[in-house]
Each structure stands twice: as structure tokens, then as C-alpha cells.
Protein backbone atom coordinates (compact mmCIF):
# COMPACT_ATOMS: atom_id res chain seq x y z
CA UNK A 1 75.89 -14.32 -65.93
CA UNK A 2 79.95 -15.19 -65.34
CA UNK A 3 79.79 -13.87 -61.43
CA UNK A 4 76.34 -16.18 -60.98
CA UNK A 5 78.13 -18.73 -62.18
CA UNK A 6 81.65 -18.23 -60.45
CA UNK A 7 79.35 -17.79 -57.39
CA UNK A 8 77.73 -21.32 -57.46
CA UNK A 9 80.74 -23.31 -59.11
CA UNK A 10 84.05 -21.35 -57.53
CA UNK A 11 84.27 -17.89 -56.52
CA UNK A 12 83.54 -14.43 -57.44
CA UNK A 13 83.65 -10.83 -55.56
CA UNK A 14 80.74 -8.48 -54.52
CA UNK A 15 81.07 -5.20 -53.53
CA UNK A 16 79.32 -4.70 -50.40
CA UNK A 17 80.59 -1.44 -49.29
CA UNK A 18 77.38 0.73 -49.23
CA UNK A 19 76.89 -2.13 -45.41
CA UNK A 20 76.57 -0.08 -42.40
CA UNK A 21 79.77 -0.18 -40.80
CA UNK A 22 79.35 1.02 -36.97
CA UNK A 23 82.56 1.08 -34.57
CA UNK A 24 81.75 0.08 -30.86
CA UNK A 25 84.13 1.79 -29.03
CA UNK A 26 85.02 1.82 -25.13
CA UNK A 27 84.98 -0.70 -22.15
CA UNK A 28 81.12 -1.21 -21.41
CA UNK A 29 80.85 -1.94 -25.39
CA UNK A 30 80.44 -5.81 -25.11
CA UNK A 31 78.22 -5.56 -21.88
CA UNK A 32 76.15 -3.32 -23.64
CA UNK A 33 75.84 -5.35 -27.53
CA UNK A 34 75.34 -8.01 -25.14
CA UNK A 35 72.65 -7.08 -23.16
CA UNK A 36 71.10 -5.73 -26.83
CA UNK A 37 71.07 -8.65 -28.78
CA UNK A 38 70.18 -12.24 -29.08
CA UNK A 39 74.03 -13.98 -29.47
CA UNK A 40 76.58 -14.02 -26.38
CA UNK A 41 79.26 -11.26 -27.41
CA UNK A 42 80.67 -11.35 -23.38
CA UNK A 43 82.85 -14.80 -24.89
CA UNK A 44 83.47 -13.36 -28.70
CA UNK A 45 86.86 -14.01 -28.88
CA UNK A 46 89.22 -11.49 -30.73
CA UNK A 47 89.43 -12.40 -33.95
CA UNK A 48 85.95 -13.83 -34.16
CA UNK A 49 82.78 -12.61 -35.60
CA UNK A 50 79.42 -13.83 -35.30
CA UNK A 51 75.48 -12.95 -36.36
CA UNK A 52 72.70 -11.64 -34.14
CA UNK A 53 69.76 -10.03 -34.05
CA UNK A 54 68.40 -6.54 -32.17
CA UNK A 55 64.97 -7.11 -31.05
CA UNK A 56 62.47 -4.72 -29.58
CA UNK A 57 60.98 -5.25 -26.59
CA UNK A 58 58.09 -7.00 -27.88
CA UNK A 59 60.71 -9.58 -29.68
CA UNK A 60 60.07 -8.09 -33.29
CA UNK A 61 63.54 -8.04 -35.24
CA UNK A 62 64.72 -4.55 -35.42
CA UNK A 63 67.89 -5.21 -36.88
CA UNK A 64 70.68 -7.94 -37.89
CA UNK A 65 74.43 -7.35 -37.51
CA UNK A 66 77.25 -9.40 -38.12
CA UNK A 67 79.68 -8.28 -35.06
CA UNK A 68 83.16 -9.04 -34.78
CA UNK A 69 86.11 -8.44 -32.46
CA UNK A 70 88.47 -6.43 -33.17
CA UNK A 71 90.65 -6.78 -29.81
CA UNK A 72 89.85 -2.83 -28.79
CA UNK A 73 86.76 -2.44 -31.07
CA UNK A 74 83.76 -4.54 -32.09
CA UNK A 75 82.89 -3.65 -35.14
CA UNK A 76 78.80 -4.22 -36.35
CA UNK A 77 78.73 -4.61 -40.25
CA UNK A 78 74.62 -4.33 -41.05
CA UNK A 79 72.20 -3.68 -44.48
CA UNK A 80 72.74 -0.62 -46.01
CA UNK A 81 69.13 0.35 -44.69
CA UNK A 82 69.82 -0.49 -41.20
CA UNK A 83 72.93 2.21 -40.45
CA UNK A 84 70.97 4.58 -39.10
CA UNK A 85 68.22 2.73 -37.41
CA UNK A 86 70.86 0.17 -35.78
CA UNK A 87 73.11 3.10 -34.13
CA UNK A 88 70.37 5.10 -33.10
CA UNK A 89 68.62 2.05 -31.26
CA UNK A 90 71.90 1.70 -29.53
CA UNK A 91 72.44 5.18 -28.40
CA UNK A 92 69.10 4.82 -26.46
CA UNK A 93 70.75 2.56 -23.88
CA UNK A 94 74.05 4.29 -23.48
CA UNK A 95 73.00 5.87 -20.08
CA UNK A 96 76.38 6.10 -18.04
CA UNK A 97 77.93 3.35 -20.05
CA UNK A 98 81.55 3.80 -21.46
CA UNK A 99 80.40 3.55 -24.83
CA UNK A 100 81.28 5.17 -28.39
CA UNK A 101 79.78 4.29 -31.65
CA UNK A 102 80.92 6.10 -34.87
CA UNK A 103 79.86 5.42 -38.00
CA UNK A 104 82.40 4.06 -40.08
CA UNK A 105 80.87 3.30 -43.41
CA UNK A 106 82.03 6.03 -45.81
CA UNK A 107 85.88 5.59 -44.70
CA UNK A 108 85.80 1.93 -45.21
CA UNK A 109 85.49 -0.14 -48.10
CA UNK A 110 83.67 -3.63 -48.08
CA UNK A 111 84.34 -6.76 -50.50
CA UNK A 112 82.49 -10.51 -50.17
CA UNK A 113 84.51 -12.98 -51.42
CA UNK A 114 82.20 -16.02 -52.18
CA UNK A 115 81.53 -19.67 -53.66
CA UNK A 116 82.22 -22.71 -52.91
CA UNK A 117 86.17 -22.03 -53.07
CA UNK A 118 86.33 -18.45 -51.73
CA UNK A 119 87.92 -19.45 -48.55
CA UNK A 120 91.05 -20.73 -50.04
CA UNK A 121 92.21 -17.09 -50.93
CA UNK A 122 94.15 -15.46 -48.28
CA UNK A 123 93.80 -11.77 -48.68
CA UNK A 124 95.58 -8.78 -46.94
CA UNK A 125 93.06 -6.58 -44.55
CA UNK A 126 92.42 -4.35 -42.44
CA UNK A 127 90.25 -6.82 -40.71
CA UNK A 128 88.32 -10.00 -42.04
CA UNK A 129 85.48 -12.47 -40.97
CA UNK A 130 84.20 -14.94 -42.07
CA UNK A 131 80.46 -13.95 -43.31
CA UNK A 132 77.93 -14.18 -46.73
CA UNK A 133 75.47 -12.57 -48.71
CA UNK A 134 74.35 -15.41 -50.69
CA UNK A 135 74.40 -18.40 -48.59
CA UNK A 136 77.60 -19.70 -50.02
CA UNK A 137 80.81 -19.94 -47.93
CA UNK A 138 82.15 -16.93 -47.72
CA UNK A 139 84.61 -14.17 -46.08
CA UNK A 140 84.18 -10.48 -45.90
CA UNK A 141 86.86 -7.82 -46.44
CA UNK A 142 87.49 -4.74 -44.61
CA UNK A 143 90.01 -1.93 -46.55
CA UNK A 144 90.16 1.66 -46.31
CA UNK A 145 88.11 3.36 -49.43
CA UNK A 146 91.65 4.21 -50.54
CA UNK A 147 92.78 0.39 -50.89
CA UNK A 148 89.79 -0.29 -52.73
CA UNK A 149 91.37 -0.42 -56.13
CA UNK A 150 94.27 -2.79 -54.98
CA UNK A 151 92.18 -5.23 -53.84
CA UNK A 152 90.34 -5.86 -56.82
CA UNK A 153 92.98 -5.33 -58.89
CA UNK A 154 94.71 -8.08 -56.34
CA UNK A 155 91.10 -10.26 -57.04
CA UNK A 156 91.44 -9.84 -60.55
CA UNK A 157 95.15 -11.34 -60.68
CA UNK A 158 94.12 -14.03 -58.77
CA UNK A 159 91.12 -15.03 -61.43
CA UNK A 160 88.24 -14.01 -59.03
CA UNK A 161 85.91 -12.36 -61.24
CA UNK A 162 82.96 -9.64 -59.87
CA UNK A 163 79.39 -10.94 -59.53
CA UNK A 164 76.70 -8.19 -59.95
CA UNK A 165 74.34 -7.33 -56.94
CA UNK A 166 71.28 -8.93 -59.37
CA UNK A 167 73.61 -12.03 -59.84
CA UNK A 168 74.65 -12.67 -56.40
CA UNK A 169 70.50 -11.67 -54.82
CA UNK A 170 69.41 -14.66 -57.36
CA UNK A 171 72.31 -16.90 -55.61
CA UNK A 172 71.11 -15.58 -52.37
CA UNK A 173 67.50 -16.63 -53.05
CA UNK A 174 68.54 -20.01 -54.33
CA UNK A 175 70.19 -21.20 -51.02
CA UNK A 176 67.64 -19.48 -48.95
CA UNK A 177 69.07 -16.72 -47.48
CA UNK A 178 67.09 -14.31 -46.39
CA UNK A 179 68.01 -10.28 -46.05
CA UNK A 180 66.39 -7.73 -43.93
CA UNK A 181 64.87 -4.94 -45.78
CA UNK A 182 63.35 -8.02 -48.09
CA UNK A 183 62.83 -11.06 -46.29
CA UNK A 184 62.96 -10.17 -42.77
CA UNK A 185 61.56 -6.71 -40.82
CA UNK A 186 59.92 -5.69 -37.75
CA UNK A 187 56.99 -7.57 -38.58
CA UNK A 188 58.34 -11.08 -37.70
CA UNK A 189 59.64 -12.95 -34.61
CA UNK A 190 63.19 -14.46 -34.32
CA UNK A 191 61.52 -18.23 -34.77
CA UNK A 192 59.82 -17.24 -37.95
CA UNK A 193 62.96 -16.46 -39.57
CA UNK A 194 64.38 -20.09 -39.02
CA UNK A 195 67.89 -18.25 -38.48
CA UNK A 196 69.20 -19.65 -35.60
CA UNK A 197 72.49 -18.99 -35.33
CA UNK A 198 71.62 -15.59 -34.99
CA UNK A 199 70.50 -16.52 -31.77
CA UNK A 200 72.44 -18.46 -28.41
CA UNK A 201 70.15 -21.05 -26.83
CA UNK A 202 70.54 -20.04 -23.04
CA UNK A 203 72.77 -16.49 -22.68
CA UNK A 204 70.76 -14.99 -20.57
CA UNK A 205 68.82 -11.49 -20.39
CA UNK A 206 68.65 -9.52 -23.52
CA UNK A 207 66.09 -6.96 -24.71
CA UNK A 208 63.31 -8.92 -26.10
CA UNK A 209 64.58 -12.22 -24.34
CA UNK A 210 61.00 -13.05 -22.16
CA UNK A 211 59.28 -13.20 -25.72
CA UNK A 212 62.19 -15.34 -27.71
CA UNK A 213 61.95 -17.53 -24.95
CA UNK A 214 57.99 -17.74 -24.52
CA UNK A 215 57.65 -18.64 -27.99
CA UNK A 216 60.19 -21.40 -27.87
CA UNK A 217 59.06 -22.67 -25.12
CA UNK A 218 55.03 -23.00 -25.87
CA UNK A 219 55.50 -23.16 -29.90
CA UNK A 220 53.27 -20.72 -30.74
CA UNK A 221 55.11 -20.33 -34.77
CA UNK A 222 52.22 -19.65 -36.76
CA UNK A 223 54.45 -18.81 -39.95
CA UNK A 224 57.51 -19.93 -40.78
CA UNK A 225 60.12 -18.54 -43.79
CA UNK A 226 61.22 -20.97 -46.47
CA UNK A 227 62.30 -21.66 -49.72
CA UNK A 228 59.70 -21.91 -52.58
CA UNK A 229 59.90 -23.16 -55.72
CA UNK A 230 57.07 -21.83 -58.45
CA UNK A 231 55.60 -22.81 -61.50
CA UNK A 232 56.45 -21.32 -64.76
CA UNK A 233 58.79 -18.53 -65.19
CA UNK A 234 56.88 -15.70 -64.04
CA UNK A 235 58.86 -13.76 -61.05
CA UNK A 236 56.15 -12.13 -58.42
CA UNK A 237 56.94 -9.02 -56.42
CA UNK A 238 57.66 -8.80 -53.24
CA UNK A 239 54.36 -8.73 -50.95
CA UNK A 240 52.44 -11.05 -53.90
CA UNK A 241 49.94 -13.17 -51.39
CA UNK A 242 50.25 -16.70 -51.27
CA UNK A 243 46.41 -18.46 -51.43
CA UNK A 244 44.75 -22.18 -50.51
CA UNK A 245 41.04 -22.01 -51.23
CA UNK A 246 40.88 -18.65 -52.19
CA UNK A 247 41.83 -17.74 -48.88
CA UNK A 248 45.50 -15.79 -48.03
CA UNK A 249 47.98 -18.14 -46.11
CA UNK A 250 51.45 -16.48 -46.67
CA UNK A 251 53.28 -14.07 -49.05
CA UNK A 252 56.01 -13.79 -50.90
CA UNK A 253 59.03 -11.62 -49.65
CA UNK A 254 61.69 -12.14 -52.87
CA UNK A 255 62.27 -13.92 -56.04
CA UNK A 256 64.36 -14.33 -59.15
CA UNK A 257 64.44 -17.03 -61.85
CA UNK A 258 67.26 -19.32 -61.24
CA UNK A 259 69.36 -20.16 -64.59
CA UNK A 260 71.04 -23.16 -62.85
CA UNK A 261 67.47 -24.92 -61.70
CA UNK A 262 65.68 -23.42 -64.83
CA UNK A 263 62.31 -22.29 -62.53
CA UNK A 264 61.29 -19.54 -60.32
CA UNK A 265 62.39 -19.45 -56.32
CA UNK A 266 61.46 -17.52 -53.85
CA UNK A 267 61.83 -17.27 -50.72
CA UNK A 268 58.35 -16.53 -48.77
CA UNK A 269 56.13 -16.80 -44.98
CA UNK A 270 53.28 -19.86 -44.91
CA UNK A 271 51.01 -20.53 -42.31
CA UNK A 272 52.21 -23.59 -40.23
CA UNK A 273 48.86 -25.74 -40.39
CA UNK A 274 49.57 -25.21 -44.51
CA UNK A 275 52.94 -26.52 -44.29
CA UNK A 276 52.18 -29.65 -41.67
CA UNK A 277 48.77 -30.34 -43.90
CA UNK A 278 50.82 -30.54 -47.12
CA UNK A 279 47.75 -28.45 -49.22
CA UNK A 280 48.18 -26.90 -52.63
CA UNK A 281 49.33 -23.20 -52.11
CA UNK A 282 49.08 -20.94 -55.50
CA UNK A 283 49.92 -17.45 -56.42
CA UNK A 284 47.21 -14.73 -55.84
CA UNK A 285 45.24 -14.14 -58.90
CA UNK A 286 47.30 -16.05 -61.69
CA UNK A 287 45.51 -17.72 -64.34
CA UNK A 288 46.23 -20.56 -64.51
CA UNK A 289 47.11 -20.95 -60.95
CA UNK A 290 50.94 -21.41 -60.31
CA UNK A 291 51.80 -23.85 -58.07
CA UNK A 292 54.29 -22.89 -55.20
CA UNK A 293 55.72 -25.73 -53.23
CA UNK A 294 58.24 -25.62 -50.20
CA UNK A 295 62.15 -27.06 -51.36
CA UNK A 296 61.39 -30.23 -49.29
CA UNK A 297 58.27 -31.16 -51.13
């Protein structure tokens, strides 16, 4: 568990190179993100980068992106599952737009540098932002597949060791940072993800805007994600229900066992009455019943 630890205590690499990396292309391409998604790309300076979400028209997350601005390109770096989906939601509102997105993600290679020193590295790129996987600070690294190899090799000279996927997803968990495909899908609403800075408070029309803003503006959150802790040391799956009284009030959407806390965490959706009433919530069907309790309780 070296790259866990690196992760919490310095710095360690990930390889996150199988991320959908989708080239916007063209001079209608930051209208267009813009009028797609919840964050205000019109004034994303070149050289910045920030997160958003693409909603459907009903406000259900379709998709989460971290964009960035590449001067005569905004690049969209998204889950490995989300490549397709994301590009081929966009192409639906390319009408007479000048638009081009290409689909960058074989020719480009993708490291994370995180911890709670990974920003003190500088690092040569082909672009960078600053961006994480597990909730520590952290900046992403863009190389062609063919300077793969000399950037580790550069990461290994400079004492930055490699965390595992499994190492840096229990990291992840721990801060409570959730990941579409596992925490978040088209399911939920942008307010029951909690992830805010996804989102700019008064940008204007987007696709999906009249329900962000409805929501916000009566309160109608009837689940919220969090971080759990659990009793014991038993991990549940993904989709394990969440129960007061015998009756179902959330789930659980990931977990690992956390060396550094010594318990189970999770990160899972409760009903809002369960979380403002303070009840005991237990995992469906243990014996004895474990115990799961929200990381401010």
C-alpha cells in the first residue's frame, strides 16, 4: 500500500489515460459547451480549466467533464465510460454551429499527480490543469502516448512513486469524492450530488437550467450524497440498500476499507428527513446490524 500512502502523506502518480479525451474544435465551441453545461466556459480563461456537468433536459446528470482552455481548443477530459456518450450528446446540438469534436484519447497519454505535495512538482506538458481523482490536491498531465515513458521515468527520478487504481479509489472514497459510473449517473439531480463547483450560481440558460434552478429555489432535495462510515470491516457492494425500521432510506454507491482510519467508508444517497432526524441507519440484511453513520455524526 506505498502509493495509498504517498497519496495521503505526499505524492504519488496514477495513470489515468484510459479518460475520455474529446478536442472542441472551431469558433462556436465555447458558445456551444456553454450553452450545454452547468459552469460559465464564455469567461474560461486560456490556461484555465474547470468542472461541470451535462444535464438532460429533465436536469438528470448525463455526464461530468473537466474542460480546459487551450487558447484554440478546449479540451473535455471525462470517465473512461463517458467518451462516447459525452461526444455523441454534443453532436446533437451542432446544427450550423462551427464546431469540431475529435476524439483524442488513444493519441494522448494521461498522468494525476496527487497528495498533499503534488503541486510543488513542475512538470513538462503538452498541456496541464489543475484537477483530482481522489480528492487530494492535485494536477493532471497531458503527453503524447509516445512521451509516456519519459514522464514516469521523469516521476520516478523525482521520488514520486505510482499508486494503483484500487489504492487511489480507497483515497478517493475517504475524502468523499464521488465518480460517475459509481457514485453519480443519470438517476440523480445536480443538488443531490453536493458538487457545486461543478455548477455557476447565476450563468444563465443551459440545457437543464429551469430544473437546477427550480430545485434550488423551492428545496425540494429529498436525498443527498455523503460520506459514511460503517461498522466492522465488512465492504458492501455497490447498490447494498441502506434501512431505518426495516424500511429502505438510501443505498450505498462505493466502498473500501480504509487502512489509515482502520473501518469501512463509503460513500452513499440518504433520505433528507433521515439525515435532519439523526435515526439509526443499518445495512440491509446484516446480522448483527452494522451501523452506518454520516462523517459529521
Amino acid at each position: 500500500m506505498n502509493g495509498y500512502w504517498a497519496l495521503r502523506e505526499a505524492a504519488a502518480w496514477i495513470d489515468l489515460s484510459d479518460r475520455g479525451k474529446i478536442c472542441v474544435a472551431g469558433e462556436d465551441r465555447a458558445r456551444l459547451l456553454h450553452a450545454l453545461c452547468t459552469n460559465d466556459v464564455q469567461n474560461l480563461a486560456a490556461g484555465q480549466g474547470q468542472h461541470a456537468f451535462f444535464l438532460s433536459e429533465k436536469g438528470r446528470v448525463l455526464a461530468d467533464a473537466y474542460l480546459y482552455n487551450a487558447g484554440e481548443v478546449i479540451w473535455l477530459d471525462t470517465e473512461p465510460e463517458l467518451r462516447t456518450t459525452l461526444r455523441e450528446h454534443l453532436e446533437r446540438y451542432i446544427i450550423a454551429d462551427d464546431v469540431t469534436l475529435t476524439d483524442e484519447t488513444e493519441s494522448l497519454a494521461c498522468i494525476g499527480i496527487e497528495g498533499p505535495k503534488a503541486l510543488e512538482f513542475a512538470l513538462k506538458a503538452q498541456f496541464k490543469t489543475n484537477a483530482n481523482w481522489t480528492g487530494e490536491p492535485g494536477i493532471r498531465v497531458f503527453v503524447p502516448v509516445s512521451g509516456k515513458q519519459d514522464l514516469i521515468d521523469e516521476l520516478s527520478k523525482l521520488g514520486i512513486p505510482q499508486a494503483s487504481r484500487e489504492e487511489a479509489n480507497i483515497v478517493r472514497i475517504e475524502n468523499g469524492k464521488p465518480r460517475y459510473g459509481e457514485d453519480i449517473s443519470d438517476r440523480y439531480l445536480v443538488q443531490e450530488t453536493g458538487l457545486f463547483d461543478a455548477v455557476h450560481p447565476n450563468k444563465g440558460c443551459y440545457l437543464g437550467q429551469e430544473i437546477v434552478e427550480r430545485v434550488r429555489s423551492q428545496g425540494q432535495v429529498h436525498r443527498l450524497l455523503m460520506r459514511l462510515r460503517i461498522d466492522g470491516s465488512s465492504v458492501p457492494g455497490q447498490g447494498v440498500k441502506l434501512r431505518r425500521n426495516q424500511v429502505d432510506v438510501g443505498e450505498i454507491t462505493s466502498a473500501a476499507y480504509s487502512p489509515g482510519s482502520e473501518e469501512t467508508v463509503a460513500l452513499g444517497y440518504l433520505r433528507r428527513e433521515v439525515l435532519d432526524s439523526g435515526a439509526v441507519v443499518t445495512i440491509a440484511d446484516t446480522d448483527p446490524p452494522a451501523i452506518v453513520r454520516p462523517f459529521h455524526s
